[in-house]
N, C-alpha and C. Protein backbone atom coordinates (compact mmCIF):
# COMPACT_ATOMS: atom_id res chain seq x y z
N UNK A 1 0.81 -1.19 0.00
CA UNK A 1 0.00 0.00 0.00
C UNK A 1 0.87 1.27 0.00
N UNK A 2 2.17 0.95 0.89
CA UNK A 2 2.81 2.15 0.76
C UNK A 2 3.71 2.44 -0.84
N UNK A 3 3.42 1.70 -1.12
CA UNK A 3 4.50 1.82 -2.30
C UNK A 3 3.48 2.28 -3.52
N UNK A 4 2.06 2.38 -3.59
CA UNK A 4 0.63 2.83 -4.34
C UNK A 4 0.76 3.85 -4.09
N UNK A 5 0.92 4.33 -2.43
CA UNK A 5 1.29 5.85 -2.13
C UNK A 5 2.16 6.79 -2.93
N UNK A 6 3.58 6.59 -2.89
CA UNK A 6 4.60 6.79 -2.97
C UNK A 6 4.38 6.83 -4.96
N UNK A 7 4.20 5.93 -5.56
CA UNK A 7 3.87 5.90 -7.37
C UNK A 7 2.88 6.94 -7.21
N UNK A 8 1.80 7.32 -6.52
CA UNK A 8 0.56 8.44 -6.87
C UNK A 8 1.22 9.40 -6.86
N UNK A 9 1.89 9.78 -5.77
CA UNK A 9 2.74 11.22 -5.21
C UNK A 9 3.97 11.36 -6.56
N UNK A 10 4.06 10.82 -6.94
CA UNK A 10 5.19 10.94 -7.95
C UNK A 10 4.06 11.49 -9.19
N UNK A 11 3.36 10.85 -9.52
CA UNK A 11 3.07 11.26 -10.53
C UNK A 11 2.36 12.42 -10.37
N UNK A 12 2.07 12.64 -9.42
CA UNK A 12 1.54 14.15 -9.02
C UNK A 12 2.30 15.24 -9.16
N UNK A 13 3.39 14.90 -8.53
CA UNK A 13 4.52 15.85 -8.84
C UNK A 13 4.62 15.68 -10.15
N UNK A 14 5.31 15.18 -10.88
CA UNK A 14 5.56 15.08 -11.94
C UNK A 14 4.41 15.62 -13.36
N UNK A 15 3.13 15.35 -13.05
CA UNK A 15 2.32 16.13 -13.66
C UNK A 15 1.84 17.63 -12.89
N UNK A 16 2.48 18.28 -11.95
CA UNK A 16 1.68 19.48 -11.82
C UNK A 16 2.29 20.69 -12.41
N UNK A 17 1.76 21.34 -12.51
CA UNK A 17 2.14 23.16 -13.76
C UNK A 17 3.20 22.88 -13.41
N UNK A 18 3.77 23.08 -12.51
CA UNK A 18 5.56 23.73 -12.40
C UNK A 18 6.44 22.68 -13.07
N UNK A 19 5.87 21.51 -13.25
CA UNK A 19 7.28 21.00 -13.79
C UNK A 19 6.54 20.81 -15.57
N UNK A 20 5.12 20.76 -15.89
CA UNK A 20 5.25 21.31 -16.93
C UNK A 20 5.24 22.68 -17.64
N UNK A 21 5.85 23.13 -16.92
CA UNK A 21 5.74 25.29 -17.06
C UNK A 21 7.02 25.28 -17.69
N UNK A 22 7.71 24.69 -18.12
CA UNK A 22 9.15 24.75 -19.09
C UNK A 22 8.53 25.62 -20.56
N UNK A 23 8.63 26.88 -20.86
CA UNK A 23 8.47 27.36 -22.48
C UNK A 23 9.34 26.76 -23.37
N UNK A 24 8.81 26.85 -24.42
CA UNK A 24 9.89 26.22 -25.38
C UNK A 24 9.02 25.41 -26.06
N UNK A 25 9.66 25.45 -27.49
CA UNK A 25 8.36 24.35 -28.46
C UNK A 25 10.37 23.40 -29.21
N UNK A 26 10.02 22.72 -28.80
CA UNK A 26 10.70 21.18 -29.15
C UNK A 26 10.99 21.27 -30.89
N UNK A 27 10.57 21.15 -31.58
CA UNK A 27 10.07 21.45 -33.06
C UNK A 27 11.33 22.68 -33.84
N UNK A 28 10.96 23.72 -32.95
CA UNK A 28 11.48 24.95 -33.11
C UNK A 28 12.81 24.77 -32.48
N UNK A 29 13.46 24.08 -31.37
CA UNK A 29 14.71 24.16 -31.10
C UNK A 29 15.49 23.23 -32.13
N UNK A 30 14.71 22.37 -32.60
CA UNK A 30 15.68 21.50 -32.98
C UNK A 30 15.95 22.05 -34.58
N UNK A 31 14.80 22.84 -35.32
CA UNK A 31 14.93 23.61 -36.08
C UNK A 31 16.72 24.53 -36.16
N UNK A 32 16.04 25.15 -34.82
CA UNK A 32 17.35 25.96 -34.50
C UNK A 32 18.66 25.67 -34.11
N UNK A 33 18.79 24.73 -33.63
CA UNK A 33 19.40 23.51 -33.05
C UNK A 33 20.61 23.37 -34.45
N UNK A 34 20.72 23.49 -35.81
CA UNK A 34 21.37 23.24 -36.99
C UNK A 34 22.75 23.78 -36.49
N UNK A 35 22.70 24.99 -36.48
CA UNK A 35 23.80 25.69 -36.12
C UNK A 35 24.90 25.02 -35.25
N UNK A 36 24.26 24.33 -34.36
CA UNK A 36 24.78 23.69 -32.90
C UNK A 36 25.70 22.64 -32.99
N UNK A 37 24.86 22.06 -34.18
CA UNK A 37 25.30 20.35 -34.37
C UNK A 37 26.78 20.17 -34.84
N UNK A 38 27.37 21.25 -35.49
CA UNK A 38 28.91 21.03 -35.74
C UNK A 38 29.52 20.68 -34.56
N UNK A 39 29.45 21.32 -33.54
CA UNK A 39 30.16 21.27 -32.18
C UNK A 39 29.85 20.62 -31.09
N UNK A 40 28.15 20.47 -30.93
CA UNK A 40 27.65 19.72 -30.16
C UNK A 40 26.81 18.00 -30.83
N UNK A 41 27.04 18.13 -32.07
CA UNK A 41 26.42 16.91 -32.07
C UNK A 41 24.94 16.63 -32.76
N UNK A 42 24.63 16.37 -34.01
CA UNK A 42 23.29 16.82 -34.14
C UNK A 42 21.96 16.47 -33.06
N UNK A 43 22.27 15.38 -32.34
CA UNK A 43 20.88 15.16 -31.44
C UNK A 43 21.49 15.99 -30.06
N UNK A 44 22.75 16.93 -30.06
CA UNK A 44 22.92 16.92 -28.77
C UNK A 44 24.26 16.35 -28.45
N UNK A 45 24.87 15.53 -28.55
CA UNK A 45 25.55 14.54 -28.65
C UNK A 45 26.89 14.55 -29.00
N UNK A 46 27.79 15.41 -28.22
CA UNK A 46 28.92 15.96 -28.98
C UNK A 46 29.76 14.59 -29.03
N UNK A 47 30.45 14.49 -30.19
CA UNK A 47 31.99 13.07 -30.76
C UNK A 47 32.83 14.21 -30.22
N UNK A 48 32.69 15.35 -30.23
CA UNK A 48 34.43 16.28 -29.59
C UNK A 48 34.47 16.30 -28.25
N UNK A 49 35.31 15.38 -27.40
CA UNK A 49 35.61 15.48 -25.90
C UNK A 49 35.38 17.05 -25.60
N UNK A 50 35.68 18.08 -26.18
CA UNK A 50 36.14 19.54 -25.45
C UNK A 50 34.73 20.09 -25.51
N UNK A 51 34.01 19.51 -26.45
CA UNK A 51 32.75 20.25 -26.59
C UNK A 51 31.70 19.72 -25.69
N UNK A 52 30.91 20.11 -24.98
CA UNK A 52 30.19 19.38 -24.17
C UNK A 52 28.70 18.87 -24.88
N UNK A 53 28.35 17.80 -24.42
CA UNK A 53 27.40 17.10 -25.31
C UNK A 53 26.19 17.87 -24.10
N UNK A 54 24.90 18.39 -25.21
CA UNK A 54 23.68 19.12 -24.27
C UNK A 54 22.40 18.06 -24.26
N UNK A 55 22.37 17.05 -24.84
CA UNK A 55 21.39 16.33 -24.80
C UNK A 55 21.21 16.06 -23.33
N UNK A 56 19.85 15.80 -22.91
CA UNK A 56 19.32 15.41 -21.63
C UNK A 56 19.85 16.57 -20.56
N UNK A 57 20.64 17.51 -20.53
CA UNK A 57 20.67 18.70 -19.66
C UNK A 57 19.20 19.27 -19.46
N UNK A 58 19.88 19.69 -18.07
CA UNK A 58 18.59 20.14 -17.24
C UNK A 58 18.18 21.48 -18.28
N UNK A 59 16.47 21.89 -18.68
CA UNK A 59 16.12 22.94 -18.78
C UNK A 59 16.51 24.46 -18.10
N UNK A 60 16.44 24.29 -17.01
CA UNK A 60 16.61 25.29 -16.51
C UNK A 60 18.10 25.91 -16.99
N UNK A 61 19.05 25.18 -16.77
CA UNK A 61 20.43 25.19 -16.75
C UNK A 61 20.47 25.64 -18.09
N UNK A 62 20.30 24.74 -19.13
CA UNK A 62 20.39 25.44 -20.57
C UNK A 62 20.06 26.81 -20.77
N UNK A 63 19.07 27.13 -20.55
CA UNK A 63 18.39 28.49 -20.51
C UNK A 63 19.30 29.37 -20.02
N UNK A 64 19.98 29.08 -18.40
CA UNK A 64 20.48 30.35 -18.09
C UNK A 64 21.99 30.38 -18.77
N UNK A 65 22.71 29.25 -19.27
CA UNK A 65 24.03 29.32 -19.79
C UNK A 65 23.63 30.39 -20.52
N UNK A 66 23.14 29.75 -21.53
CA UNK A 66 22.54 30.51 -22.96
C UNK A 66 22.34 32.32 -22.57
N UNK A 67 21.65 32.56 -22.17
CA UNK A 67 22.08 33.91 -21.44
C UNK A 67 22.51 34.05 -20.81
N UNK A 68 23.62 33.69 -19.84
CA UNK A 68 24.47 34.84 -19.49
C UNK A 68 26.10 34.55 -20.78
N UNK A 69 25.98 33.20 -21.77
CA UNK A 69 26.74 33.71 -23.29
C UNK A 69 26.41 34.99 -23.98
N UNK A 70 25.28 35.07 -23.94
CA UNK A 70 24.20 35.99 -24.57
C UNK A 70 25.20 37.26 -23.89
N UNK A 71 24.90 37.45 -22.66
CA UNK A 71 25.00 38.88 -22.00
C UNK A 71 26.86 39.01 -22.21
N UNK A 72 27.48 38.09 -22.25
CA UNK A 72 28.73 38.15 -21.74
C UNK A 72 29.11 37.67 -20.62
N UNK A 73 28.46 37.29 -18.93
CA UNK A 73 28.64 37.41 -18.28
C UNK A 73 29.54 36.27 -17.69
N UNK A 74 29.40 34.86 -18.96
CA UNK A 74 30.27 33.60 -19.25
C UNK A 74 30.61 33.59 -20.36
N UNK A 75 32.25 33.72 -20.46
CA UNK A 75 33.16 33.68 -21.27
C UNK A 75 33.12 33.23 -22.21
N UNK A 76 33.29 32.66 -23.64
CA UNK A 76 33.78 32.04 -24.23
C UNK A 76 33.40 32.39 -25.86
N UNK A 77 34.22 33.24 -26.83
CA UNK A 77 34.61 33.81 -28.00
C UNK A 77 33.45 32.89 -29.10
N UNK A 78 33.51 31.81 -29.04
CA UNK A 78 32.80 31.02 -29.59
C UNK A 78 30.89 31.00 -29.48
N UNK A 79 31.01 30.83 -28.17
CA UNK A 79 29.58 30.46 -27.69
C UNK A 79 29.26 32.38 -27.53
N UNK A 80 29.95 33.27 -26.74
CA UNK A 80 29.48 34.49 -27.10
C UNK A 80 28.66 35.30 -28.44
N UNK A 81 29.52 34.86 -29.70
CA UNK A 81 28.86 34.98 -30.55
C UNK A 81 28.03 34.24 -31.40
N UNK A 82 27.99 33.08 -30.55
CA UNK A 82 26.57 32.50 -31.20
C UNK A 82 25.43 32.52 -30.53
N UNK A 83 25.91 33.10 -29.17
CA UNK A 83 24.13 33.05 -28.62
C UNK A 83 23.79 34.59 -28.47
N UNK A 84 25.03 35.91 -29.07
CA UNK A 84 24.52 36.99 -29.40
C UNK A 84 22.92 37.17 -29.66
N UNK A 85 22.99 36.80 -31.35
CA UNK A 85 21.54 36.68 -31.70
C UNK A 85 20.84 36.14 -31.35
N UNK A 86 20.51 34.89 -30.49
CA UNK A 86 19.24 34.67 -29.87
C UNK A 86 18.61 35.36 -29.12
N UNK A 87 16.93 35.59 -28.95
CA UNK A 87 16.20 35.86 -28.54
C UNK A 87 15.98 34.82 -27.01
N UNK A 88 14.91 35.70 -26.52
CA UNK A 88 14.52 34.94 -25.49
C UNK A 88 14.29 33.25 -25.46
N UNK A 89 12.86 33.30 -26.93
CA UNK A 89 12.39 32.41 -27.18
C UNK A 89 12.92 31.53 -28.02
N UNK A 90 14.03 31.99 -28.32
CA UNK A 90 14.95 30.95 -29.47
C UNK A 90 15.38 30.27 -27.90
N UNK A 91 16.34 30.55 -27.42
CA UNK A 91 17.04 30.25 -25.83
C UNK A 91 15.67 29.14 -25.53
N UNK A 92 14.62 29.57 -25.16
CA UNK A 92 13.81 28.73 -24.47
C UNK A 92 13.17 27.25 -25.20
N UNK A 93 13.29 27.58 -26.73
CA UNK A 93 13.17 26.35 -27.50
C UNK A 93 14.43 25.32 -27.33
N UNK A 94 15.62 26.21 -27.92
CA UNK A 94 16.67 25.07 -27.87
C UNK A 94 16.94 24.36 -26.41
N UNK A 95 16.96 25.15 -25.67
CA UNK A 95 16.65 24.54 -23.95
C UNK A 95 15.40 23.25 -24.04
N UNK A 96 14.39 23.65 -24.31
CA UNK A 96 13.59 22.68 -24.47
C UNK A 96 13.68 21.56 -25.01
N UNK A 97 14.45 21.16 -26.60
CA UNK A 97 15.13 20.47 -27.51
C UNK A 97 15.86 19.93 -26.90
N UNK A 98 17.11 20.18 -26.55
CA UNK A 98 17.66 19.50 -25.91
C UNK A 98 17.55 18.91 -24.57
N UNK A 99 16.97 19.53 -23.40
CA UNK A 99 16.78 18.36 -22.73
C UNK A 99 15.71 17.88 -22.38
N UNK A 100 15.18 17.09 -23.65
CA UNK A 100 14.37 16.18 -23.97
C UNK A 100 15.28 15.01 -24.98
N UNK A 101 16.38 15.63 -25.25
CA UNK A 101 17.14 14.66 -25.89
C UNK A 101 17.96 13.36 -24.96
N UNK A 102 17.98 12.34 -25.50
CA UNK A 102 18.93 11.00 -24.21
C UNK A 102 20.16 11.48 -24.64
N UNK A 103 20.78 11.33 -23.27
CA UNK A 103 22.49 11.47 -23.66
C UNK A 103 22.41 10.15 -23.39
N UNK A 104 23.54 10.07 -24.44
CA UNK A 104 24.68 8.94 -24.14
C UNK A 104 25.91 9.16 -23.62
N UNK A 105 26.00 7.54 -22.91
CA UNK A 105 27.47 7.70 -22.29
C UNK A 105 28.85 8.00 -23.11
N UNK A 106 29.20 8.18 -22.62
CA UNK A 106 30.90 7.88 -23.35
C UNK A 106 32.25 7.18 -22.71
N UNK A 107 32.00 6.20 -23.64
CA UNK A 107 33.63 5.99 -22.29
C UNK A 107 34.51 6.92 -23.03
N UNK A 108 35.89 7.05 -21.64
CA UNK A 108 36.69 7.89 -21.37
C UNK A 108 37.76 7.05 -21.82
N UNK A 109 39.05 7.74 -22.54
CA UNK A 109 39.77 7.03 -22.90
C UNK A 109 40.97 6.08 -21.43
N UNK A 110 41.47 5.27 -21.70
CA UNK A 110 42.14 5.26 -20.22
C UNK A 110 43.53 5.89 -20.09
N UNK A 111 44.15 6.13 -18.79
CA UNK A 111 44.85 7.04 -18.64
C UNK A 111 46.40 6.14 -18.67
């Protein structure tokens, strides 16, 4: 019985507004998403160790990288000027796109 409990409460959480209140249309990031795929991988999924693979990253997290690249406020010559031009809602799609994507593992080479 406790364990009927415990599966209801989950899915409660799991279906109430706040955790589906993520903006972003899926469709549209991955649209936008083209640009990305040299470096990250087309599903997400970077083959370049240095580049970090975004599939399955947290929403939230995507979103705020993405702006503060945007603003400047995190470094990097590359990612600065590519998330220049995004908009809010570009940011909130590709956030969305990607983590809805599965990462895969990678093994690490050995040392």
């Amino acid at each position: 019985m406790k364990l009927q409990g415990l599966f209801i409460a989950a899915v409660l959480m799991v279906s109430t507004p706040a955790a589906m209140a993520y903006k972003g249309d899926v469709a549209a990031g991955k649209e936008k998403s083209a640009v990305c795929a040299a470096c990250h991988g087309a599903d997400g999924n970077s083959a370049i160790p240095v580049n970090p693979s975004l599939a399955g990253q947290n929403y939230s997290y995507l979103v705020q990288v993405l702006k503060d690249y945007r603003s400047g406020a995190r470094k990097n010559p590359i990612m600065n000027g590519q998330a220049a031009g995004l908009s809010d809602e570009d940011i909130q799609n590709l956030a969305k796109y990607y983590s809805t994507q599965s990462g895969k593992l990678v093994a690490l080479p050995a040392r």
